[in-house]
C-alpha atoms as a PDB file:
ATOM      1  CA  UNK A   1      45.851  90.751  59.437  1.00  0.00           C
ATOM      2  CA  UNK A   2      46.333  87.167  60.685  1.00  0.00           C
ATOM      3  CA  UNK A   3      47.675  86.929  64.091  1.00  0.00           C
ATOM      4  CA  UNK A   4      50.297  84.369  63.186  1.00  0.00           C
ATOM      5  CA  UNK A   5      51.981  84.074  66.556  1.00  0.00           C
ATOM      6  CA  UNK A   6      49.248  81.858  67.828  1.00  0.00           C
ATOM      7  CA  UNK A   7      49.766  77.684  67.393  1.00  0.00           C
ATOM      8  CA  UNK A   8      46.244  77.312  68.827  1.00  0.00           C
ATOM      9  CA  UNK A   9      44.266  74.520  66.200  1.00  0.00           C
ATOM     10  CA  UNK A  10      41.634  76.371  64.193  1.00  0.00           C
ATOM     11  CA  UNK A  11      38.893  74.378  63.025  1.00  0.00           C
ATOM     12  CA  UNK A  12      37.649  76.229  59.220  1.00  0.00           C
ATOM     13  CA  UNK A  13      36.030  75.144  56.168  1.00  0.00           C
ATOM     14  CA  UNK A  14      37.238  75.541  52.418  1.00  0.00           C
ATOM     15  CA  UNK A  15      36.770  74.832  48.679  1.00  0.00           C
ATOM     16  CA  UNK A  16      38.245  75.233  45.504  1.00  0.00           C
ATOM     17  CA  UNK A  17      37.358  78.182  43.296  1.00  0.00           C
ATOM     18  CA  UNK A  18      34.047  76.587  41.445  1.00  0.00           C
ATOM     19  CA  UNK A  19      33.182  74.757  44.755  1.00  0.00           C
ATOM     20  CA  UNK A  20      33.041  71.157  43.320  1.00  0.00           C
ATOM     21  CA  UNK A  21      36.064  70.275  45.854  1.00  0.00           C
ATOM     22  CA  UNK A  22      34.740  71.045  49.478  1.00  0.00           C
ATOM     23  CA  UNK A  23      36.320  70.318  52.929  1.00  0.00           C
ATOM     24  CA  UNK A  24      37.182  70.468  56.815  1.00  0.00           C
ATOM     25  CA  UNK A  25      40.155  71.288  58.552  1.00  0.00           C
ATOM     26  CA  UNK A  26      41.681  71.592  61.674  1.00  0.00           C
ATOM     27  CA  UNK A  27      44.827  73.936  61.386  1.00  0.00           C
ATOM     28  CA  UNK A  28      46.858  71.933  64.084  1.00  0.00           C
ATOM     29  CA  UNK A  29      49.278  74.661  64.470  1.00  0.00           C
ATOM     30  CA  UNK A  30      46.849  76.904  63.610  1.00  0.00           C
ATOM     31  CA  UNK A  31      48.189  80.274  61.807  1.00  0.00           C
ATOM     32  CA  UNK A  32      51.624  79.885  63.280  1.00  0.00           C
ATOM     33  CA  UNK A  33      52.388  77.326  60.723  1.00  0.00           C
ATOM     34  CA  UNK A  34      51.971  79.536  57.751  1.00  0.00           C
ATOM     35  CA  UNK A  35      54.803  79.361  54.957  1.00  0.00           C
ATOM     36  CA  UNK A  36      55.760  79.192  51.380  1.00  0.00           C
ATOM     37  CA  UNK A  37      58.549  77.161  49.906  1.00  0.00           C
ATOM     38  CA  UNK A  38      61.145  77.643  46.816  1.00  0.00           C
ATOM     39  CA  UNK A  39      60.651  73.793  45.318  1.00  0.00           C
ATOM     40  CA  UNK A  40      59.401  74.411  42.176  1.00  0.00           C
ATOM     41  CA  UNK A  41      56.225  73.346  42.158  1.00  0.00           C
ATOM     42  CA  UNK A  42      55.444  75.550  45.011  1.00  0.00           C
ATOM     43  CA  UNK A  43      57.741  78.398  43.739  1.00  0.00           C
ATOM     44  CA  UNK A  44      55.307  78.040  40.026  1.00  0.00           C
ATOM     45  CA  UNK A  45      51.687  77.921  42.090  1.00  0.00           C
ATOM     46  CA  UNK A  46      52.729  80.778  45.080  1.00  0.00           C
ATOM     47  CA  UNK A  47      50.380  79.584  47.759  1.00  0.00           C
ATOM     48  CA  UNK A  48      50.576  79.744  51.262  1.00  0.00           C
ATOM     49  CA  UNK A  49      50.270  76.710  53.303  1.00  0.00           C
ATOM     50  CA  UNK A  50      49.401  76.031  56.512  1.00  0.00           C
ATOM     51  CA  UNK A  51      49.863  72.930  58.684  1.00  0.00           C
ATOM     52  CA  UNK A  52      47.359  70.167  59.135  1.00  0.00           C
ATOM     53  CA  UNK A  53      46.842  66.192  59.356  1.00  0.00           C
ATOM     54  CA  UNK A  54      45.626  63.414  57.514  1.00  0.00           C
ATOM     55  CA  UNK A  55      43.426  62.496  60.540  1.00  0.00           C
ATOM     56  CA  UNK A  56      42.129  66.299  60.948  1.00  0.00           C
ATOM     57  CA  UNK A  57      41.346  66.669  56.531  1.00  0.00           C
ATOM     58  CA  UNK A  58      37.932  65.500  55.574  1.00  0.00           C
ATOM     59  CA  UNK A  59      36.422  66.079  52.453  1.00  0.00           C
ATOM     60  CA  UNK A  60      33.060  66.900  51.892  1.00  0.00           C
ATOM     61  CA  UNK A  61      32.311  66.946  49.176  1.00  0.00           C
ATOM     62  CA  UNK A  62      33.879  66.319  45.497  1.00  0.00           C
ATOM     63  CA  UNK A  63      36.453  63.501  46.169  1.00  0.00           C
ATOM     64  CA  UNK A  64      35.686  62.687  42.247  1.00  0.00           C
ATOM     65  CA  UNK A  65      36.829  66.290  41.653  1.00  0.00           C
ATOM     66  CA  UNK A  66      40.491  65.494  43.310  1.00  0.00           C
ATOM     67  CA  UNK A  67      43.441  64.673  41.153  1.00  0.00           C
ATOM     68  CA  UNK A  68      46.734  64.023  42.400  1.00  0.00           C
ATOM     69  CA  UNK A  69      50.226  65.438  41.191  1.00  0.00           C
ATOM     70  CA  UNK A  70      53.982  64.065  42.426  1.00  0.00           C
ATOM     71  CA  UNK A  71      57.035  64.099  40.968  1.00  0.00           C
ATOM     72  CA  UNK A  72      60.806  63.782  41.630  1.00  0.00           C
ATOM     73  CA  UNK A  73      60.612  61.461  44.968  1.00  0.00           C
ATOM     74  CA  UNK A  74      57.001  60.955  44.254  1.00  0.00           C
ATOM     75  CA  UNK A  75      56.966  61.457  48.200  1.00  0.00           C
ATOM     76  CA  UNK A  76      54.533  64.170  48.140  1.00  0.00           C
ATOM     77  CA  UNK A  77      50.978  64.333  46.908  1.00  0.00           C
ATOM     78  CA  UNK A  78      49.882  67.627  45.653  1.00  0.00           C
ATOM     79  CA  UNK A  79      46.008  67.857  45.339  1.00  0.00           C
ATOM     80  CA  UNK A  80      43.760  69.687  42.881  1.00  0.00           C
ATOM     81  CA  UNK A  81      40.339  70.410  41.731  1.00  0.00           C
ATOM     82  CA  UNK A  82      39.377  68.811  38.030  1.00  0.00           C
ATOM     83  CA  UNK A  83      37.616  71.180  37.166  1.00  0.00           C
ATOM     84  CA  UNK A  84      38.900  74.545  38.062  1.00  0.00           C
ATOM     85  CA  UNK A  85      42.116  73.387  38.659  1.00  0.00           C
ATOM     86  CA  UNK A  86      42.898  74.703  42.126  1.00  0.00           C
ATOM     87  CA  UNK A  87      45.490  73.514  44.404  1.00  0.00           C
ATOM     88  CA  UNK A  88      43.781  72.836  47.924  1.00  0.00           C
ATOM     89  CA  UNK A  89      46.158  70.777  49.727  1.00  0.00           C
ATOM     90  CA  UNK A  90      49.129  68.221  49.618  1.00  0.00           C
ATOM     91  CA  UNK A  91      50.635  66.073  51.696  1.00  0.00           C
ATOM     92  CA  UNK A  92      54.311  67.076  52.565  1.00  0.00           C
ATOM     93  CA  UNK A  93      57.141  65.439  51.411  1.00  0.00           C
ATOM     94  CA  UNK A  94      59.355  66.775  54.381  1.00  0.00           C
ATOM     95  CA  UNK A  95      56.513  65.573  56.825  1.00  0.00           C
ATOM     96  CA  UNK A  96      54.543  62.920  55.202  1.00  0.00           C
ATOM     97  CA  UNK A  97      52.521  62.924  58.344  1.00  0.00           C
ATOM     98  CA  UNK A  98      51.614  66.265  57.507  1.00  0.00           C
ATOM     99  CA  UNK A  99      49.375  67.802  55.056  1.00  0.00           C
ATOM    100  CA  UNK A 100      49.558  71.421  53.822  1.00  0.00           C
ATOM    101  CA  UNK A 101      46.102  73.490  52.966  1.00  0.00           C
ATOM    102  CA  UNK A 102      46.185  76.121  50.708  1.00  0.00           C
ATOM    103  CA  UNK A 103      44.987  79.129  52.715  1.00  0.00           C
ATOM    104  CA  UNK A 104      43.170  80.912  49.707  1.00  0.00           C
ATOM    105  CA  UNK A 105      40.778  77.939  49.998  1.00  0.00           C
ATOM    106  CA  UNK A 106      39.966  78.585  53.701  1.00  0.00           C
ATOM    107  CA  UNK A 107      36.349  80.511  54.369  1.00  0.00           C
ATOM    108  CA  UNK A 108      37.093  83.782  55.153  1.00  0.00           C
ATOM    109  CA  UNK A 109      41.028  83.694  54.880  1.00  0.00           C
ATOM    110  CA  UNK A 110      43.490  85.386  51.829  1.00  0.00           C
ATOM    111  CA  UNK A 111      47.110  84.996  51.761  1.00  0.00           C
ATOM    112  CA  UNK A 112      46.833  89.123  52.095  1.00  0.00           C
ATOM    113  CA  UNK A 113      46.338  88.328  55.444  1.00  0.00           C
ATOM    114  CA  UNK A 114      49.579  87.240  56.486  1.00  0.00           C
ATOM    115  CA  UNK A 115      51.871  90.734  57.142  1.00  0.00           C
ATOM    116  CA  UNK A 116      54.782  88.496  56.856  1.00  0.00           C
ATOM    117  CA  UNK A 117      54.857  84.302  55.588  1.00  0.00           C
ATOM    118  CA  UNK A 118      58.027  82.013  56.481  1.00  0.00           C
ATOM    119  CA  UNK A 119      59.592  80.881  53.736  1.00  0.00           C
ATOM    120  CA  UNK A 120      61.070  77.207  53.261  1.00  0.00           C
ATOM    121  CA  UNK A 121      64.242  76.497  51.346  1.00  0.00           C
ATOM    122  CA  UNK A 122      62.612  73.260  49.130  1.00  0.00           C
ATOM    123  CA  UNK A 123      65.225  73.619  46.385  1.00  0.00           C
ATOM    124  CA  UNK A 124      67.877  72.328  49.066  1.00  0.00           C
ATOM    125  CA  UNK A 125      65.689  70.018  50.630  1.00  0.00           C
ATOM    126  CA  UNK A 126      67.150  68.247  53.890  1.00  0.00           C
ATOM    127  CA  UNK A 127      66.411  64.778  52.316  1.00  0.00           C
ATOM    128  CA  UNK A 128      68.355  65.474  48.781  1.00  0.00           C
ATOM    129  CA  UNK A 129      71.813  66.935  50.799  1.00  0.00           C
ATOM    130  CA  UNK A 130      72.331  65.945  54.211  1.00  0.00           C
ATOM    131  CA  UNK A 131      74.953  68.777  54.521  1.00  0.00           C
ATOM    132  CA  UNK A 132      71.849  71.619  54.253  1.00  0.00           C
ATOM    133  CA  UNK A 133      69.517  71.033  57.679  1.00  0.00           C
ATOM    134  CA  UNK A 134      67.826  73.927  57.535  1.00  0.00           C
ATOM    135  CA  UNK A 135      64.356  74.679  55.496  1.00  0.00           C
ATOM    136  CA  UNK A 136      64.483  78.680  56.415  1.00  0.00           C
ATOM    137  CA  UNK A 137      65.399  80.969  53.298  1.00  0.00           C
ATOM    138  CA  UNK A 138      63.460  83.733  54.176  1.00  0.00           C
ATOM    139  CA  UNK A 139      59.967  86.073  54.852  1.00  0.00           C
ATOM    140  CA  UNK A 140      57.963  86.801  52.218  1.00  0.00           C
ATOM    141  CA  UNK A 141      56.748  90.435  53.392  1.00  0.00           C
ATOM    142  CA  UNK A 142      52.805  92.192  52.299  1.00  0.00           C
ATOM    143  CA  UNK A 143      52.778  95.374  53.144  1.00  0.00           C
ATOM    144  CA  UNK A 144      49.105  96.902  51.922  1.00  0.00           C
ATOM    145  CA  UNK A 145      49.476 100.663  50.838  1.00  0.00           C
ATOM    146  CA  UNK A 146      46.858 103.096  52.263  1.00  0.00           C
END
């Protein structure tokens, strides 16, 4: 399991699934930063995200192989692979300073590693109802069997 009580950055490297879209990253906030969110883009793909930066994304390979999704406030960017159609990162419409990374495309990381995920309340997003300032609506709990 993920120790996701440390905010300590965590440099890694990731890819899509066929490996035409390939990357750095420094986790800024490292594991701590780990969620999922209810929007329903996020609620249809399931991934977990973790926090990183414009500045601290580079890709290495594939930027050909990137296609960009928004909707709604077209605020956010959600990026994907062309070919195998893999979600790696977007950038965040609540933070658009802010990118989130798709931790099943991080070497050596699964979202089975997280015992417990934070999860963000994106259907009542801060920015559409100024009466709702909170993003919590949950945990999302794995517990592996034996």
């Amino acid at each position: 399991m993920i120790d996701t009580k440390s905010a300590a950055p965590v440099a890694l490297n990731g890819a899509c699934h066929c490996g035409a879209v390939q990357f750095t990253v420094t986790l800024t906030q490292g594991f701590a930063s780990a969620r999922r969110c209810t929007c329903s883009i996020c609620r249809m793909r399931g991934a977990v995200a973790v926090t990183s930066t414009p500045a601290d994304f580079r890709l290495t390979q594939g930027e050909d192989f990137v296609a960009t999704y928004r909707f709604n406030t077209n605020t956010a960017e959600h990026h994907f692979c062309t070919v195998c159609g893999i979600y790696t990162h977007h950038k965040r419409r609540s933070n658009p300073n802010q990118l989130g990374v798709n931790v099943a495309c991080l070497e050596g990381v699964s979202p089975f590693d997280f015992r417990e995920v934070a999860v963000y309340d994106g259907q009542r997003h801060p920015a559409d109802n100024s009466t709702h300032t909170t993003y919590d609506a949950g945990v999302l709990t794995f517990t592996p069997t034996e």
